[in-house]
C-alpha atoms as a PDB file:
ATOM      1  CA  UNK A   1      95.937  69.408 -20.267  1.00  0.00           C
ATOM      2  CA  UNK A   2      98.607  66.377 -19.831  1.00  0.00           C
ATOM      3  CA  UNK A   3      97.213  62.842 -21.446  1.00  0.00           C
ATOM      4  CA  UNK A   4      97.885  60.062 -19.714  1.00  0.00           C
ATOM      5  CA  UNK A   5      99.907  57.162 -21.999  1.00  0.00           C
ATOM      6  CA  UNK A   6      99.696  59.557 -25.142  1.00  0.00           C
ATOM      7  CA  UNK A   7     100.976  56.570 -27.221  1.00  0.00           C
ATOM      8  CA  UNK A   8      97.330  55.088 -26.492  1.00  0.00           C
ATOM      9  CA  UNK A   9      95.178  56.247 -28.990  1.00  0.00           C
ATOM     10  CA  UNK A  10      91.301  55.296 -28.053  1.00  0.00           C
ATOM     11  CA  UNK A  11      88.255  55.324 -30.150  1.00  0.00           C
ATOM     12  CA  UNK A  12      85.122  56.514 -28.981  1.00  0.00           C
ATOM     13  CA  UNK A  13      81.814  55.974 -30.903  1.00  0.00           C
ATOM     14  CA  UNK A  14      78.465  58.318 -30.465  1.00  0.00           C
ATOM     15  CA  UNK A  15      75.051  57.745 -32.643  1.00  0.00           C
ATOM     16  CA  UNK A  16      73.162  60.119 -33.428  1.00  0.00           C
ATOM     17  CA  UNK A  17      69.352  59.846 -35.646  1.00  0.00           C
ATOM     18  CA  UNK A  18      68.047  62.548 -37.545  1.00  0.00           C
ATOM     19  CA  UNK A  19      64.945  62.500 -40.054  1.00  0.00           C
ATOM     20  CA  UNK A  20      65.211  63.408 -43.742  1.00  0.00           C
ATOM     21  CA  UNK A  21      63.510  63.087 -47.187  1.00  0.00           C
ATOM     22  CA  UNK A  22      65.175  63.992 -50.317  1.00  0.00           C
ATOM     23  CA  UNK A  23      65.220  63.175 -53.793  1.00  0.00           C
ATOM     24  CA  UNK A  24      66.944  61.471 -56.434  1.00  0.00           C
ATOM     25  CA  UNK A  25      66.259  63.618 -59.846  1.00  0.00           C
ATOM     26  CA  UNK A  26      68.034  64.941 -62.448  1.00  0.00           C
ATOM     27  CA  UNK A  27      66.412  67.891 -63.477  1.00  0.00           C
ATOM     28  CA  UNK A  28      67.974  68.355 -67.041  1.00  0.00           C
ATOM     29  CA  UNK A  29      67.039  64.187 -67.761  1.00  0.00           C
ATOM     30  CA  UNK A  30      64.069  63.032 -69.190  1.00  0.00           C
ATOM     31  CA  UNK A  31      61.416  60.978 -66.608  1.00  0.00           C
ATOM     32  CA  UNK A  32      62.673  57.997 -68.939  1.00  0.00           C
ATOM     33  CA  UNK A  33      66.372  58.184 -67.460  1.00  0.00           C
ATOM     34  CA  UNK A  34      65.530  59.064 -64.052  1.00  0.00           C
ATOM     35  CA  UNK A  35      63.504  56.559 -63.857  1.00  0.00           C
ATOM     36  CA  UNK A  36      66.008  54.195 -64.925  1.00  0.00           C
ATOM     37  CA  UNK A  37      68.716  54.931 -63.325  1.00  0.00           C
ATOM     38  CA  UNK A  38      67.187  56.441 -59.769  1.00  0.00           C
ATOM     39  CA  UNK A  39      64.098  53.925 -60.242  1.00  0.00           C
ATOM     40  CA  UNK A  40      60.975  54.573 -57.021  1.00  0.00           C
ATOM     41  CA  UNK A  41      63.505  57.146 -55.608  1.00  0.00           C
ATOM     42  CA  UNK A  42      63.069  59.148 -58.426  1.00  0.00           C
ATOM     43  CA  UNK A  43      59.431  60.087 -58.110  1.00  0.00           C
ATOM     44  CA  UNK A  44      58.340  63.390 -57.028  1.00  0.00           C
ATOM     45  CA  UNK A  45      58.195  64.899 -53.956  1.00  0.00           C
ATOM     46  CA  UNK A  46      61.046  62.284 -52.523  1.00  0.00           C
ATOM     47  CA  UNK A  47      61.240  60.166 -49.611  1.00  0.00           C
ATOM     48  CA  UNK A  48      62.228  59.549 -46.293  1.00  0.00           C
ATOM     49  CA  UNK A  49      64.353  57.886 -43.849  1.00  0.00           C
ATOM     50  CA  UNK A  50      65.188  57.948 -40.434  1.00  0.00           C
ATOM     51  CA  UNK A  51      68.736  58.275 -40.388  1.00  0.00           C
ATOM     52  CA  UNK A  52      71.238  57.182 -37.967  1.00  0.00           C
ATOM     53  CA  UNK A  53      75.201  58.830 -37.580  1.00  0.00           C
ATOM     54  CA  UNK A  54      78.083  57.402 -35.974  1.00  0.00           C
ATOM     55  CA  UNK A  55      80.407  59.544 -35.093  1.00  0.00           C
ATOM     56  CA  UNK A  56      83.911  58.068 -34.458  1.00  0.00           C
ATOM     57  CA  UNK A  57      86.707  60.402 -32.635  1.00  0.00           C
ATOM     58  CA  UNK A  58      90.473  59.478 -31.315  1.00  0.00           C
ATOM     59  CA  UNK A  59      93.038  60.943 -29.227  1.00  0.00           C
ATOM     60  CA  UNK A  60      94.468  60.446 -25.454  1.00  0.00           C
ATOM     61  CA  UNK A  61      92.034  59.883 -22.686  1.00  0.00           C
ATOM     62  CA  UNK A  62      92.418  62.740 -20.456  1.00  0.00           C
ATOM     63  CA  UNK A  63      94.002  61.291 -17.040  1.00  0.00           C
ATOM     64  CA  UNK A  64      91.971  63.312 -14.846  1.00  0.00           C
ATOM     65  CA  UNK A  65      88.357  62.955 -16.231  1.00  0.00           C
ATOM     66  CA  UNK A  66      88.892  59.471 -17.938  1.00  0.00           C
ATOM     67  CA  UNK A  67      87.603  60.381 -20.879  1.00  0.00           C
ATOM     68  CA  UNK A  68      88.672  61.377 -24.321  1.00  0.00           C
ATOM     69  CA  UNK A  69      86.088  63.909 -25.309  1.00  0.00           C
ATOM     70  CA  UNK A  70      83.763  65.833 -23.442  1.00  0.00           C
ATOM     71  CA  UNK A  71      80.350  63.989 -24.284  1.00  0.00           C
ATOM     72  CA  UNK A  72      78.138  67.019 -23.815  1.00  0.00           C
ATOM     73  CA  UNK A  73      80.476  69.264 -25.885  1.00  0.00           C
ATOM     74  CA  UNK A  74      80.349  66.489 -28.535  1.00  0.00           C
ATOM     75  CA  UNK A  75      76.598  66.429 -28.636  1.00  0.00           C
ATOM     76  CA  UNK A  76      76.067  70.245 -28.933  1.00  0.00           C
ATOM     77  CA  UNK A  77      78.577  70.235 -31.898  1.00  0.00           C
ATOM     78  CA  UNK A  78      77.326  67.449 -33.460  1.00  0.00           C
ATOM     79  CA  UNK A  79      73.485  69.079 -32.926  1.00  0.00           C
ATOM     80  CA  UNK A  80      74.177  71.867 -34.021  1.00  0.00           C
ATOM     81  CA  UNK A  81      76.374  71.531 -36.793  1.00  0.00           C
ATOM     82  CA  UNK A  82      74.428  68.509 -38.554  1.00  0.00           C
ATOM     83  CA  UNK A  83      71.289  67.360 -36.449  1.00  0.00           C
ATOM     84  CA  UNK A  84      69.274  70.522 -36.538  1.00  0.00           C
ATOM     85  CA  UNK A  85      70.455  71.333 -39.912  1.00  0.00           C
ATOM     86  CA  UNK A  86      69.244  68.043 -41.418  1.00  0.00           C
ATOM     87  CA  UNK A  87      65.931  66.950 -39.175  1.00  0.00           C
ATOM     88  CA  UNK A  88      62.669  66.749 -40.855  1.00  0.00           C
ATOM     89  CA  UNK A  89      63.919  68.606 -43.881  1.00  0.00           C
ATOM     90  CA  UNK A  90      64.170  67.705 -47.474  1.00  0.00           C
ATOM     91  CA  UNK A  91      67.702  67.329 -47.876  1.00  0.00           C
ATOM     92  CA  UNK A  92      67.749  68.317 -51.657  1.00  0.00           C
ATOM     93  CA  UNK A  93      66.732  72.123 -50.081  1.00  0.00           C
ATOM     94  CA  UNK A  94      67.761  72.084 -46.833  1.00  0.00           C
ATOM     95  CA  UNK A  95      71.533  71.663 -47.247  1.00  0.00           C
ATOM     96  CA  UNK A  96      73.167  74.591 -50.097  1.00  0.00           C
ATOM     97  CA  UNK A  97      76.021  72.240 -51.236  1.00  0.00           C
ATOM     98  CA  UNK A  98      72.929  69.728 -53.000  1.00  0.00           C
ATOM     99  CA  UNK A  99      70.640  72.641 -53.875  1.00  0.00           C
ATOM    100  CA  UNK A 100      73.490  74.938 -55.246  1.00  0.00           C
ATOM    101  CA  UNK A 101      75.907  72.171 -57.116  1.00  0.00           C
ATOM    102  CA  UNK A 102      73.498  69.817 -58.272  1.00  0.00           C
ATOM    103  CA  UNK A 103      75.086  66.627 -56.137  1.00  0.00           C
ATOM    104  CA  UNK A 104      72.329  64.541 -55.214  1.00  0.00           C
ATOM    105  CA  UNK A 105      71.850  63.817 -50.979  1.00  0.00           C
ATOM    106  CA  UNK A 106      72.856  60.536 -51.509  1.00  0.00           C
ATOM    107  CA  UNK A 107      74.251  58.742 -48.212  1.00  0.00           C
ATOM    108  CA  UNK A 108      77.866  58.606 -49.646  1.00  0.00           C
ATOM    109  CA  UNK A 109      77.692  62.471 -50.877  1.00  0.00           C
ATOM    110  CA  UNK A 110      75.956  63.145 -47.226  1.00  0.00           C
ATOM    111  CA  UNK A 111      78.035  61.584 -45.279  1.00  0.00           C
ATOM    112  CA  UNK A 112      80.981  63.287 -47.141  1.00  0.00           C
ATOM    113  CA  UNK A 113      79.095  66.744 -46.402  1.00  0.00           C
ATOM    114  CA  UNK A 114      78.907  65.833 -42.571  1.00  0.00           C
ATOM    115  CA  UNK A 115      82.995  65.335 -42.413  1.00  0.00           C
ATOM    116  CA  UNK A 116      83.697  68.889 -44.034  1.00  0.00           C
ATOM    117  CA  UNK A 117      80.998  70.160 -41.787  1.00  0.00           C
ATOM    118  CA  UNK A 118      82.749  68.401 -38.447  1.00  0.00           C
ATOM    119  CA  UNK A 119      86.582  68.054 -39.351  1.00  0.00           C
ATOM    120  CA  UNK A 120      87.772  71.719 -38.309  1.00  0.00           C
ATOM    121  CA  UNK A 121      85.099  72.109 -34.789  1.00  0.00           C
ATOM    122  CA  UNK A 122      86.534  69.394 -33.162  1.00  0.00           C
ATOM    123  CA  UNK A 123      88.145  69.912 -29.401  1.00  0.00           C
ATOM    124  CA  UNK A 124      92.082  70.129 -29.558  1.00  0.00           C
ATOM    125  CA  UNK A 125      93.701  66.527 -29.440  1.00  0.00           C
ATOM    126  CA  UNK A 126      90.469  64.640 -30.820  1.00  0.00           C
ATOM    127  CA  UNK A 127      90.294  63.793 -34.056  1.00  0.00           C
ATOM    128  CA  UNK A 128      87.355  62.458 -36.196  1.00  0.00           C
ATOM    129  CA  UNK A 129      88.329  58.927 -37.811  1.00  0.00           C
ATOM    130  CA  UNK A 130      85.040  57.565 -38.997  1.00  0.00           C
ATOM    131  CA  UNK A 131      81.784  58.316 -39.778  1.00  0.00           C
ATOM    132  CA  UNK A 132      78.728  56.207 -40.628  1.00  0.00           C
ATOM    133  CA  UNK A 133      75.366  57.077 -42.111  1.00  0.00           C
ATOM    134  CA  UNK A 134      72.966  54.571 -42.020  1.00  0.00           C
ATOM    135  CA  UNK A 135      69.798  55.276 -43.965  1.00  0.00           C
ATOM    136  CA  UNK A 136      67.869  52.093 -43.379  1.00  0.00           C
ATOM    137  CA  UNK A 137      68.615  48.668 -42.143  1.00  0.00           C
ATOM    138  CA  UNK A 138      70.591  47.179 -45.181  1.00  0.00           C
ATOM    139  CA  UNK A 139      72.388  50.437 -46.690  1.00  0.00           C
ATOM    140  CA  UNK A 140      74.797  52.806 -44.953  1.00  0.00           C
ATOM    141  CA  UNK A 141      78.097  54.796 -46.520  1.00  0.00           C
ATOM    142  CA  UNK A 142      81.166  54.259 -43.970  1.00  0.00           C
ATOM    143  CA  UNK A 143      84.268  57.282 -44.336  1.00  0.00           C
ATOM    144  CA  UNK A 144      86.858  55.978 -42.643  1.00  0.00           C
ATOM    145  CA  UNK A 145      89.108  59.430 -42.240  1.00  0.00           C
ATOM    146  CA  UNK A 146      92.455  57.971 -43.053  1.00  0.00           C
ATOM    147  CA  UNK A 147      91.214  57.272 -46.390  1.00  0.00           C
ATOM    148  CA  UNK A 148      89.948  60.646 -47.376  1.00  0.00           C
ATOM    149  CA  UNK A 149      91.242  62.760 -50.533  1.00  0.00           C
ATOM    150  CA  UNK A 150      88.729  64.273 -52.705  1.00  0.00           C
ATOM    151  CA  UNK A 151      86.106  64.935 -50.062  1.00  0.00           C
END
């Protein structure tokens, strides 16, 4: 499909909300240590938050729609792919990477998990430049995609 002014790159911006709990626990520490260095979040089962995801993607807006991205097509990748996945599960389980390689679902480790889960579904000519997870009012983990190596 021919983009109109392809030396315009836009970004477009879509939140998304998901509820999780998880955990912060080492398993092979002593209560001692995790409590020091994961402190409330440490305690057993875990905790909660009600997430919210920005979702940042670029490219050329498409001359005959207007738009960059079809919205709906963004939604049901971005549902299906992380929403559904994540919402009202414990994080620690839900998600193999944390259970499997004993990373904790921290919001920078999550949000990390969310790229490599999003990078390669995108529609041709959009590309994902940022992504936000907010897990309460004053903490969130920002990737900004041109800054990515060891994800």
């Amino acid at each position: 499909m021919r983009r109109n002014d392809p030396e315009l790159v836009i970004t477009l911006e879509r939140r998304y909300g998901f509820c999780a709990s998880h955990l912060y626990r080492r398993r092979e520490w002593s209560e001692e240590e995790n409590q020091r260095v994961f402190g409330k979040c440490s305690r057993e089962p875990g905790h909660g938050h009600n997430y919210r995801l920005y979702v940042a993607v670029s490219g050329a807006v498409d001359p005959e729609t207007g738009f960059l991205v079809d919205l709906a097509a963004l939604d049901r990748l971005v549902d299906e792919t992380v929403v559904e996945r994540l919402d009202h599960r414990h994080l620690n389980e839900a998600i193999e990477d944390f259970r499997e390689s004993g990373r904790l679902p921290t919001s920078e480790n999550l949000v990390a998990w969310i790229y490599r889960e999003l990078r390669e579904r995108l529609p041709d000519g959009v590309t994902l430049t940022r992504l936000r997870l907010e897990e309460a009012d004053d903490l969130a983990a920002e990737l900004r995609i041109g800054s990515v190596h060891r994800v």
